[in-house]
C-alpha atoms as a PDB file:
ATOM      1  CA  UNK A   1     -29.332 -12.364 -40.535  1.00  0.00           C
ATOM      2  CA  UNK A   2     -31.209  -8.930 -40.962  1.00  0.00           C
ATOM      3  CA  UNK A   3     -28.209  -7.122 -40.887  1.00  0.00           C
ATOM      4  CA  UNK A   4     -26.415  -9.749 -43.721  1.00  0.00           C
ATOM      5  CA  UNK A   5     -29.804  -8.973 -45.693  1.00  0.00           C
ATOM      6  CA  UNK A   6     -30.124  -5.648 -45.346  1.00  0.00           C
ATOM      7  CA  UNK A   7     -27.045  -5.022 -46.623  1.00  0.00           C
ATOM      8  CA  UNK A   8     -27.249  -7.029 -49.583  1.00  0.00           C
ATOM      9  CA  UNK A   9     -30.089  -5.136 -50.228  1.00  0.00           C
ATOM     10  CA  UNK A  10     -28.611  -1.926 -49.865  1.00  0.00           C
ATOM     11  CA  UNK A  11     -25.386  -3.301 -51.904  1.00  0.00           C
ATOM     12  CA  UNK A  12     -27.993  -4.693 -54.660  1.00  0.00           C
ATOM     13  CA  UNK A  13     -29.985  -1.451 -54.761  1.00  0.00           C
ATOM     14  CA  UNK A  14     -26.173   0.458 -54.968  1.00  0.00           C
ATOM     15  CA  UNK A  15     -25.414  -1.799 -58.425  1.00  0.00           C
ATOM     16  CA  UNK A  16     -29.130  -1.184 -59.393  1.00  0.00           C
ATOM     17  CA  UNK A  17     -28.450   2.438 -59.343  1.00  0.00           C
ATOM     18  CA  UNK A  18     -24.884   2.593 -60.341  1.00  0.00           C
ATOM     19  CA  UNK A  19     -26.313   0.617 -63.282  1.00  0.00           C
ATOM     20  CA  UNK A  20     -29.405   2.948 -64.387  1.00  0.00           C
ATOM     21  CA  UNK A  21     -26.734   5.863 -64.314  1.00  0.00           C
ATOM     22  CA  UNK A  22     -24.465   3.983 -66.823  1.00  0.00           C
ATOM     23  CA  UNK A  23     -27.858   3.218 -68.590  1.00  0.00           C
ATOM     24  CA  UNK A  24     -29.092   7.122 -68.429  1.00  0.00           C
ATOM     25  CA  UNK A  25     -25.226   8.189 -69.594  1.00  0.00           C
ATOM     26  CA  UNK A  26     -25.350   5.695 -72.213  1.00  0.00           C
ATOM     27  CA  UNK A  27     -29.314   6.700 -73.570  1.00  0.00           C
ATOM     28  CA  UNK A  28     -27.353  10.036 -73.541  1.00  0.00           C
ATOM     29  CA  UNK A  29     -24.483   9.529 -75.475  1.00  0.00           C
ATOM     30  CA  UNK A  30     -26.904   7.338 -78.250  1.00  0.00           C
ATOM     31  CA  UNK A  31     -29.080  10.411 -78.439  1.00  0.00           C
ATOM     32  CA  UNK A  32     -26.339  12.767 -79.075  1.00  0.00           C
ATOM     33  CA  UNK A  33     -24.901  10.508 -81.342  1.00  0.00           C
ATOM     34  CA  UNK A  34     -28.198  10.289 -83.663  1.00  0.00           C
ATOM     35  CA  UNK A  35     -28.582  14.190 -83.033  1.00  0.00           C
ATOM     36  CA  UNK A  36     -25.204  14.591 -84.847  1.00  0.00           C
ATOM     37  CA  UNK A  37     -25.879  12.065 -87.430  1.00  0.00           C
ATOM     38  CA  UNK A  38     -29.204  14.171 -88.154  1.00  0.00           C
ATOM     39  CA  UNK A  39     -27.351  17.109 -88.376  1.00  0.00           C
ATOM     40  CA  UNK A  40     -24.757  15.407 -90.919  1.00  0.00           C
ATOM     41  CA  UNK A  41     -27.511  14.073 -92.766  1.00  0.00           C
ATOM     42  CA  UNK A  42     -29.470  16.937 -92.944  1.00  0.00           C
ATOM     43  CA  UNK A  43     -25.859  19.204 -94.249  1.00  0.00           C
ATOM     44  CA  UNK A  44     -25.346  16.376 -96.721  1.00  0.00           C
ATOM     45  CA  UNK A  45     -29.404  16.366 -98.161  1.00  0.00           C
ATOM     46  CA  UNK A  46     -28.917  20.209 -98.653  1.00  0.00           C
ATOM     47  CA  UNK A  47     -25.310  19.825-100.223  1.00  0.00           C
ATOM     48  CA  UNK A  48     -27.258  16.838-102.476  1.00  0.00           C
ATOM     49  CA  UNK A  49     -29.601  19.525-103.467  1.00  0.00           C
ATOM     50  CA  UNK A  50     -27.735  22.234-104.140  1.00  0.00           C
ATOM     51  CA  UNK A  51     -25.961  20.095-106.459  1.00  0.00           C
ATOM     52  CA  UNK A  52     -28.759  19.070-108.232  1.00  0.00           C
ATOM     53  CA  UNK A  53     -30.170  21.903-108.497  1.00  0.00           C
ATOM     54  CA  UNK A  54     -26.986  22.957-110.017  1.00  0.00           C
ATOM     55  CA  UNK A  55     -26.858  20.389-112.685  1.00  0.00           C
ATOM     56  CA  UNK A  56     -30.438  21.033-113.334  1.00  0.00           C
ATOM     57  CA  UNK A  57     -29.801  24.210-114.096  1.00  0.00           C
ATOM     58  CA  UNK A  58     -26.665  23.599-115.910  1.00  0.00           C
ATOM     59  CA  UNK A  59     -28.315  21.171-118.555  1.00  0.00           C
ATOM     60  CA  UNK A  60     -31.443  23.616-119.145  1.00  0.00           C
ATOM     61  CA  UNK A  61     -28.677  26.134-120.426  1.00  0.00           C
ATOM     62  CA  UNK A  62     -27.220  23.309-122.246  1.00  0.00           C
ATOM     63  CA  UNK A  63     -30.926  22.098-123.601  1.00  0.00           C
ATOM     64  CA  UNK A  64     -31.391  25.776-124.398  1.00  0.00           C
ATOM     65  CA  UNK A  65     -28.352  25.943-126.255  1.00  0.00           C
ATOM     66  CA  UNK A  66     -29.016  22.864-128.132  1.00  0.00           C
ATOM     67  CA  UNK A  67     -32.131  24.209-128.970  1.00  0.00           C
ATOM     68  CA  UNK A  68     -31.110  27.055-130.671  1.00  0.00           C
ATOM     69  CA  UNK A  69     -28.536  25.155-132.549  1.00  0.00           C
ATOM     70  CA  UNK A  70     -31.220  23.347-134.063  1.00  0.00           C
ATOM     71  CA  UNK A  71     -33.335  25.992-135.255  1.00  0.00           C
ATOM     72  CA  UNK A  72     -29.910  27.770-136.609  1.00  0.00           C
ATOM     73  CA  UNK A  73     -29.023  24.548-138.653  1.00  0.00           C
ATOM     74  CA  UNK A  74     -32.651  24.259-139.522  1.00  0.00           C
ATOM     75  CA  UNK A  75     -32.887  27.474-140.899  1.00  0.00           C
ATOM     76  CA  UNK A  76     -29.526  27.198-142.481  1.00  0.00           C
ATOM     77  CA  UNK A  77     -30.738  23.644-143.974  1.00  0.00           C
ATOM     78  CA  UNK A  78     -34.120  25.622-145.538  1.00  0.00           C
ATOM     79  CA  UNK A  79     -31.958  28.205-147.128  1.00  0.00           C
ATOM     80  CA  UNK A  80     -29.888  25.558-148.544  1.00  0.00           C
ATOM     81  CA  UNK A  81     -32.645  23.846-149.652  1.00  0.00           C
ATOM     82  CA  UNK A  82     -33.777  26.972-152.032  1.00  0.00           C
ATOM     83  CA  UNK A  83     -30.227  27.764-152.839  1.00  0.00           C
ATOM     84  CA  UNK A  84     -30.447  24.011-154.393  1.00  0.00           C
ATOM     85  CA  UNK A  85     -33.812  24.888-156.027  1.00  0.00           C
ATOM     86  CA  UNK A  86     -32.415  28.367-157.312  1.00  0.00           C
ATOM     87  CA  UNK A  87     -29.058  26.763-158.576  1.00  0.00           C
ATOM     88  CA  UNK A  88     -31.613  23.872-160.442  1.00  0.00           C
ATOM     89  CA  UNK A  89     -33.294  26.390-161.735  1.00  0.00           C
ATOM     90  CA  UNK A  90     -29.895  28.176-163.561  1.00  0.00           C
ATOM     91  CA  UNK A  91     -28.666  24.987-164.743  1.00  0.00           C
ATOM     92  CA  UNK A  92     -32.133  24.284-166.848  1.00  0.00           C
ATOM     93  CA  UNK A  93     -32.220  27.822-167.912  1.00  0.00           C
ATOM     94  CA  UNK A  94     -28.438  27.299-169.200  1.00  0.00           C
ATOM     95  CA  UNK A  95     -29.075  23.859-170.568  1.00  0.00           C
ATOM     96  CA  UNK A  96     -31.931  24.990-172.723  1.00  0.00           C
ATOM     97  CA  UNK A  97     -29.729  28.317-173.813  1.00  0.00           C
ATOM     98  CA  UNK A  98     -27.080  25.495-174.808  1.00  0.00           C
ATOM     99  CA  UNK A  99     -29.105  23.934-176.797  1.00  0.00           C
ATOM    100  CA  UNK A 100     -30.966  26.772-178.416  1.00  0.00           C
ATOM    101  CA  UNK A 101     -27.424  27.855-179.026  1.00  0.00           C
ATOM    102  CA  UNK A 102     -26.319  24.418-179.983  1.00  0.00           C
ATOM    103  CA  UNK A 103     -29.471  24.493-183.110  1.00  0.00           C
ATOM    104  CA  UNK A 104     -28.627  28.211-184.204  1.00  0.00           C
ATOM    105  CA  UNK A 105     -24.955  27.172-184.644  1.00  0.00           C
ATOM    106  CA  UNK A 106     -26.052  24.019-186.435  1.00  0.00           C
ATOM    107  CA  UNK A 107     -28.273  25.893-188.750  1.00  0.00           C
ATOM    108  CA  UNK A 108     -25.712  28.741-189.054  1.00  0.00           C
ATOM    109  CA  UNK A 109     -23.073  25.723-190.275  1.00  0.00           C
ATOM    110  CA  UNK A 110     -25.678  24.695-192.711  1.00  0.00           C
ATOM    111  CA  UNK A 111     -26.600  27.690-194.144  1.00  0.00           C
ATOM    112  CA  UNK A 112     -22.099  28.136-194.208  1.00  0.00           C
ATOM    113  CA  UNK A 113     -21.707  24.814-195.974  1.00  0.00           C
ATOM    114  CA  UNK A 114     -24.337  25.774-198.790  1.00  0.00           C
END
């Protein structure tokens, strides 16, 4: 009977160990495992941000460019603006020469007709 239970015991404390290796391999394998996802996830993070920073620095250029679009068409809109104001200006100069024109023609034809 010892010698039946002592060897189930030393049969039990065989599994117990052949177990905690495939335990130990398999606490091994899931640490290498989340090392290399780490390591993915890390890569992809700085790939993410290169990127971004990329595109950030892409659209200031842009915003920048858009900028000084802007102030072009603004400037060229203010110039228009006084070419308007100038070309007003001619066109009430020449409408009041027309009609001082207009008057010393009509006079002119009166003093004709007499």
């Amino acid at each position: 009977q010892l010698h039946l239970t002592t060897s189930e015991k030393n049969e039990l404390v065989r599994c117990l160990e052949m177990v905690q290796n495939q335990l130990q391999e398999k606490e091994s394998e899931i640490k290498r495992e989340i090392s290399e996802y780490q390591d993915r996830l890390l890569q992809a993070e700085k790939e993410h941000q290169g990127a971004l920073t990329e595109a950030n620095r892409k659209n200031e250029v842009e915003i920048e460019a858009c900028h000084e679009k802007i102030s072009s068409l603004e400037h060229f809109i203010s110039s228009q603006k006084l070419e308007i104001e100038h070309l007003k200006s001619n066109k009430e100069q020449l409408n009041n020469s027309l009609k001082e024109a207009n008057q010393s023609l009509g006079e002119l034809l009166k003093i004709k007709v007499r």
